[in-house]
Protein backbone atom coordinates (compact mmCIF):
# COMPACT_ATOMS: atom_id res chain seq x y z
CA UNK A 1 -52.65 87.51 46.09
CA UNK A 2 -55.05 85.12 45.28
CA UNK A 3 -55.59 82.08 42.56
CA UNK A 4 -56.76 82.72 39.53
CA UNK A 5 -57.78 79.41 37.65
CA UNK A 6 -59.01 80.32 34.13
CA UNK A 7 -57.89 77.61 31.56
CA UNK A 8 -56.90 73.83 31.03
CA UNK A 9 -53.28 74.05 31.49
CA UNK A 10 -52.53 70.65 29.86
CA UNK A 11 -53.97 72.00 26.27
CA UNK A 12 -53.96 76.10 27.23
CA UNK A 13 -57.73 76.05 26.41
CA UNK A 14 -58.85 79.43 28.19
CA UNK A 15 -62.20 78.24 29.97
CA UNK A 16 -63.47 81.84 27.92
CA UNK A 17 -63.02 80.33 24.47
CA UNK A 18 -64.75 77.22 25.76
CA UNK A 19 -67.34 78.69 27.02
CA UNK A 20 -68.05 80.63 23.73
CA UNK A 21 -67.75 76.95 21.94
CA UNK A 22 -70.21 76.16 24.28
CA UNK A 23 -72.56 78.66 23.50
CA UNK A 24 -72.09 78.48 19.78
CA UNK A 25 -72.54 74.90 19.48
CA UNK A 26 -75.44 74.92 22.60
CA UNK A 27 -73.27 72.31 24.36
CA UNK A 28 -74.57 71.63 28.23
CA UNK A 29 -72.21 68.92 29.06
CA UNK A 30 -68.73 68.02 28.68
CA UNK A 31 -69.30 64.94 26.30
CA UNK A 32 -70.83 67.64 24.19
CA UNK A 33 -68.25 70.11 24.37
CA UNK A 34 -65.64 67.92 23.40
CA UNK A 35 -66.91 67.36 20.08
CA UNK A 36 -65.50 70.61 19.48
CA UNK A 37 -62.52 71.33 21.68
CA UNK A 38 -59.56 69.66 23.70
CA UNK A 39 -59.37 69.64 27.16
CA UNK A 40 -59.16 67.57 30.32
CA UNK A 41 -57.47 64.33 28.61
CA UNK A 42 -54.55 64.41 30.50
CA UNK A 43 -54.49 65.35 34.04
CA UNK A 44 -58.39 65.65 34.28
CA UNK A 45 -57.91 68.51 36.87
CA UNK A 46 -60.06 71.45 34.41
CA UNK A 47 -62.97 69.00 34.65
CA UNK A 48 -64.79 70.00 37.49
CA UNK A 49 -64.03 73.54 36.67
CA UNK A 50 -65.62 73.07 32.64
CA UNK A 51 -68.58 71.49 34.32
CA UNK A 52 -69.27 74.69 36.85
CA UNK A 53 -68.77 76.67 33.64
CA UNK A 54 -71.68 74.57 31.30
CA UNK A 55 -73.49 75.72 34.58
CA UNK A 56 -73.10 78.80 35.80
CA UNK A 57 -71.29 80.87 33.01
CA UNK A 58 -68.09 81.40 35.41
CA UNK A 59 -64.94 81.40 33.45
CA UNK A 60 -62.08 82.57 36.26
CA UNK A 61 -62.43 80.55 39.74
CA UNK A 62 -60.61 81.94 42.91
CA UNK A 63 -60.70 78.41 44.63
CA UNK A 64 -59.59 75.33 44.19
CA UNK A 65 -62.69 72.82 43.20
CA UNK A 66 -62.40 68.97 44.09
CA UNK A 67 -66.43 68.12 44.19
CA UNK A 68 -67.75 65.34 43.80
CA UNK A 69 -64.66 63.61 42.29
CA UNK A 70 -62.50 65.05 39.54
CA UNK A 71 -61.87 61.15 39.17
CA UNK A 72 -65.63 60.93 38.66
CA UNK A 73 -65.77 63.30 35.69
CA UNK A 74 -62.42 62.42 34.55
CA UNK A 75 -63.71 58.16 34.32
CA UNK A 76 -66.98 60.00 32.29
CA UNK A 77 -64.93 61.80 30.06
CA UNK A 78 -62.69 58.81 29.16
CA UNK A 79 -65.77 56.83 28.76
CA UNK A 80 -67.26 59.39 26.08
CA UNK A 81 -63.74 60.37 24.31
CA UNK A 82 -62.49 57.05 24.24
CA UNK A 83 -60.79 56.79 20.79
């Protein structure tokens, strides 16, 4: 069996209802999104995954995604949802 990687574990935001959020609010990036939802503040590890999703609609990933730096996203992130 396979992975199956559909949700920010730290907050158990399903990438499905974020991706809706997305869509309802017409959010494109994650310093957008997060005006409206929690996610990725702690471990940072759903980040690379939420981005693919603002791109390509996928919600359930079968591999395990370290692109061009979850630390990347995650230092972007912090810089935008610094509070």
């Amino acid at each position: 069996m396979g992975i199956c990687i559909d949700r920010c574990l730290c907050f158990q935001q399903p990438f499905r209802a974020l991706k809706n959020l997305a869509q309802q609010h017409h959010c494109q990036s994650l310093d957008t999104l997060a005006c409206h939802a929690e996610f990725g503040k702690k471990c940072g590890l759903c980040l690379p995954y939420i981005e693919r999703m603002l791109r390509t609609g996928e919600t359930i990933f079968h591999e395990i995604i370290t692109a061009s730096g979850p630390c990347e996203l995650q230092y972007e992130y912090e810089k935008i949802t610094d509070k």
